[in-house]
N, C-alpha and C. Protein backbone atom coordinates (compact mmCIF):
# COMPACT_ATOMS: atom_id res chain seq x y z
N UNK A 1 -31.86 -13.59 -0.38
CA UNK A 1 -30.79 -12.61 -0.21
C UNK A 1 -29.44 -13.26 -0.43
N UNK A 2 -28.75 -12.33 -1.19
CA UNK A 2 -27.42 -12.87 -1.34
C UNK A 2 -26.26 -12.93 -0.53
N UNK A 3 -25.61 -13.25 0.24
CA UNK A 3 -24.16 -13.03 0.86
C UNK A 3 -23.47 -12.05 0.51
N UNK A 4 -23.17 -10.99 1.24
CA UNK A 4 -22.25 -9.71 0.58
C UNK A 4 -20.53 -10.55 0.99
N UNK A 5 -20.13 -10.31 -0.36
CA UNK A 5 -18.52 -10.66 -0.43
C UNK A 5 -17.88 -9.88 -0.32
N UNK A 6 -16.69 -9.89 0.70
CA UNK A 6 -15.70 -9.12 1.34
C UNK A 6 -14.74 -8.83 0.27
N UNK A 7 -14.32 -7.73 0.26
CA UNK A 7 -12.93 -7.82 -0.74
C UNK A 7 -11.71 -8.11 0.15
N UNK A 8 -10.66 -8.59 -0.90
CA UNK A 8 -9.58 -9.09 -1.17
C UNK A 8 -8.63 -8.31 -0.96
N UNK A 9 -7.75 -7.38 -0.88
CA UNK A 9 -7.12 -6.84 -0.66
C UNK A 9 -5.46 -7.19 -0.84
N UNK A 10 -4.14 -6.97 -1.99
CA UNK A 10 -3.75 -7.96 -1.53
C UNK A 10 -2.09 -6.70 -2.52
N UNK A 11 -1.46 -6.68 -1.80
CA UNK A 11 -0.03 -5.57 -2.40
C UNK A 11 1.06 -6.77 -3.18
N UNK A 12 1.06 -5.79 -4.39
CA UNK A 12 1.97 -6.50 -5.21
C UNK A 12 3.44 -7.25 -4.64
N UNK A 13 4.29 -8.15 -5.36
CA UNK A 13 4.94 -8.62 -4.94
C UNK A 13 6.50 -7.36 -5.10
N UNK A 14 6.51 -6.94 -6.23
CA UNK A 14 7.39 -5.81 -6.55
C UNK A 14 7.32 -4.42 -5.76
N UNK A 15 8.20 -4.13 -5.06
CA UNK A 15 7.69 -2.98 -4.35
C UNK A 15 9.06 -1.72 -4.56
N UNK A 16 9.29 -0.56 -4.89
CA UNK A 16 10.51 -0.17 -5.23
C UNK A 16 10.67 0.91 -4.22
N UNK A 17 11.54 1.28 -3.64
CA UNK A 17 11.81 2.31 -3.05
C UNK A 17 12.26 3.78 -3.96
N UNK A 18 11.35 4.92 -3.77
CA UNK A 18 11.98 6.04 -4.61
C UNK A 18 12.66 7.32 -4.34
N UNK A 19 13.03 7.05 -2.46
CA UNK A 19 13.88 7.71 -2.43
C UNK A 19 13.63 7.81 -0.52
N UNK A 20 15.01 7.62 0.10
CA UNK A 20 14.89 7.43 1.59
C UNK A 20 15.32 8.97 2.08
N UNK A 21 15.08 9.19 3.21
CA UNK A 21 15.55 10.20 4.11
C UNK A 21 16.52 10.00 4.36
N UNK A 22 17.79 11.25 4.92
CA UNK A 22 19.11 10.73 5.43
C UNK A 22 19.49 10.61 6.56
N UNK A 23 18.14 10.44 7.38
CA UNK A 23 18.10 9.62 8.93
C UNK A 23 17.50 8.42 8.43
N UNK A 24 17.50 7.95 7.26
CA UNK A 24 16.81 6.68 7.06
C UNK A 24 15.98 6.20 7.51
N UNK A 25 14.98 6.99 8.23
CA UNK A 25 13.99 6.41 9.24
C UNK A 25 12.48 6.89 8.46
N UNK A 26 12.98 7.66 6.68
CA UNK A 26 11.67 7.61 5.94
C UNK A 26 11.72 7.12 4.79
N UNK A 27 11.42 5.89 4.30
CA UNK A 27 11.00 5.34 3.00
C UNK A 27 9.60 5.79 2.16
N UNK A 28 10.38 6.56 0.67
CA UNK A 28 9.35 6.45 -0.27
C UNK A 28 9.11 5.73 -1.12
N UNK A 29 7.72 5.12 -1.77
CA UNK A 29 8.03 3.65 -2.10
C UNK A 29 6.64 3.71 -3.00
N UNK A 30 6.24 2.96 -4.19
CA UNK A 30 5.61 2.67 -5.08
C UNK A 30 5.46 1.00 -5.37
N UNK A 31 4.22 0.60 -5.95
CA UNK A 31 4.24 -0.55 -5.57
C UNK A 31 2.57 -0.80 -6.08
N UNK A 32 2.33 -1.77 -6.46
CA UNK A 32 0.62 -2.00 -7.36
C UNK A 32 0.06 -3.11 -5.87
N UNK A 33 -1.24 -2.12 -5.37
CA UNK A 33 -2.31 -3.11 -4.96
C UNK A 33 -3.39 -3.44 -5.93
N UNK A 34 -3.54 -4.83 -5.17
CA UNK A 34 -5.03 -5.21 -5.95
C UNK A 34 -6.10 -5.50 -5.08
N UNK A 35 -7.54 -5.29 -5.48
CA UNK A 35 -8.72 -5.65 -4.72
C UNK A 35 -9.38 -6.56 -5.80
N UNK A 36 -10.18 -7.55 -4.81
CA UNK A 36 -10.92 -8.79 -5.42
C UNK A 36 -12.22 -8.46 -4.81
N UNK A 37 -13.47 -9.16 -5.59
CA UNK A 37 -14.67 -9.05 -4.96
C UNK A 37 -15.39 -9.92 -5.99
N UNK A 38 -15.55 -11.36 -5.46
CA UNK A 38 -15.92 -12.51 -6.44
C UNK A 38 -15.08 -12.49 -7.63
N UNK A 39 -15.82 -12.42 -8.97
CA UNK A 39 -15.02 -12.28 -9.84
C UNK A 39 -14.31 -10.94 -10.78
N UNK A 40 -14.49 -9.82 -9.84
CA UNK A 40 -14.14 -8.66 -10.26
C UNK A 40 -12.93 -8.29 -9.99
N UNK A 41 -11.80 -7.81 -10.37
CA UNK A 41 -10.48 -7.50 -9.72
C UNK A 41 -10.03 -5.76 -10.74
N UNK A 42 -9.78 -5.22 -9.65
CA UNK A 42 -8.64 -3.97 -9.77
C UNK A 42 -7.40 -3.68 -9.25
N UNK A 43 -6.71 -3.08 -10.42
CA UNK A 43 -5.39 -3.28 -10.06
C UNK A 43 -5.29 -1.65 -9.89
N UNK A 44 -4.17 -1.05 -9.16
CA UNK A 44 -3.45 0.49 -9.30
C UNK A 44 -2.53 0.60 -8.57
N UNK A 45 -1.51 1.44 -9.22
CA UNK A 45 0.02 1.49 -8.54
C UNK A 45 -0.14 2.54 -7.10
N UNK A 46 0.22 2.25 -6.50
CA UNK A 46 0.36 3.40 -5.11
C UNK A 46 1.35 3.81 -4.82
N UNK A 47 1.33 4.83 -4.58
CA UNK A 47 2.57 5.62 -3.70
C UNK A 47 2.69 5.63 -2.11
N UNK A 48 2.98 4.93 -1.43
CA UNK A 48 3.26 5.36 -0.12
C UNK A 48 4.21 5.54 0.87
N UNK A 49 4.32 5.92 1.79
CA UNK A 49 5.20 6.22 2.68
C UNK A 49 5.61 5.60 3.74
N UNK A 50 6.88 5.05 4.25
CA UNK A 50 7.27 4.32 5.92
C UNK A 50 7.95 4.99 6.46
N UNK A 51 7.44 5.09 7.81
CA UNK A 51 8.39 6.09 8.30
C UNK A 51 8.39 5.17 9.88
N UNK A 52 9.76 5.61 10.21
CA UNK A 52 9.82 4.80 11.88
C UNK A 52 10.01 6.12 12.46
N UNK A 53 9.53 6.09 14.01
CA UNK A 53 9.49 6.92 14.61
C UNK A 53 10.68 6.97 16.00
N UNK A 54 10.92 7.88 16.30
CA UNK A 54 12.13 7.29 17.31
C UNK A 54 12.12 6.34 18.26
N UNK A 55 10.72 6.52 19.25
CA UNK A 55 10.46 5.16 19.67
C UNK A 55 10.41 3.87 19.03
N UNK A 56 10.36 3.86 17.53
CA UNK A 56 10.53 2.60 16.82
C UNK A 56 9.57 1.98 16.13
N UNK A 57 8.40 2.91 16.74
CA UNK A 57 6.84 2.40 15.64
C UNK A 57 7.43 2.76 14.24
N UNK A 58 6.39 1.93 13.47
CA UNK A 58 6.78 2.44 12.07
C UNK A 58 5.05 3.20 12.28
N UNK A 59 4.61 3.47 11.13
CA UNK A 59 4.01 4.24 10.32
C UNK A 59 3.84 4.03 8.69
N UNK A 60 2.98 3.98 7.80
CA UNK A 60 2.73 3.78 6.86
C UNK A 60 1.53 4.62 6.36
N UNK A 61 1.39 5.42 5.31
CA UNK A 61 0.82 6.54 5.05
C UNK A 61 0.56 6.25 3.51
N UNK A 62 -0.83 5.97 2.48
CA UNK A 62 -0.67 5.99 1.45
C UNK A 62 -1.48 7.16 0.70
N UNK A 63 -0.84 7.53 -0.17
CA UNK A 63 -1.50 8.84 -1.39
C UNK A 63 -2.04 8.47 -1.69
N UNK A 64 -3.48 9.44 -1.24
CA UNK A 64 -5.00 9.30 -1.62
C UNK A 64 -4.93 8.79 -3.37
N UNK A 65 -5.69 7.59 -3.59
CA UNK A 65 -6.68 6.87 -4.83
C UNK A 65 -8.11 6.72 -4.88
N UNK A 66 -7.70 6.46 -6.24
CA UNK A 66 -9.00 6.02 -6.60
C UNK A 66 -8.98 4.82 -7.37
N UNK A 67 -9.92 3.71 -7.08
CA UNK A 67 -10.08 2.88 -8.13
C UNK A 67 -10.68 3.24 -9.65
């Protein structure tokens, strides 16, 4: 039996913001993850969301993909 290999998981270094709220407490933002799994790798750009909450948690929310 073989060892099942974990993926990699790993968000690009470029990340852009595409447009904030004007309580500034929501960032929209685009940005390429990648997944590894031995020698296989996928790349795709994501869209997601930060949002802080008044107590001060953030939050992070990404638009459903697909590899």
């Amino acid at each position: 039996e073989s060892e099942k290999q974990k993926p990699l998981y790993t968000l690009g270094e470029k990340i852009v913001t595409t447009s904030t709220s004007e309580d500034k407490r929501t960032l929209t933002c685009s940005g390429a993850i990648s997944a590894t799994v031995g020698d296989t790798k996928a790349s795709k750009d994501v869209n997601f969301t930060v949002q802080r909450a008044s107590d001060g948690k953030i939050s992070v929310s990404v638009a459903p993909f697909q590899f």
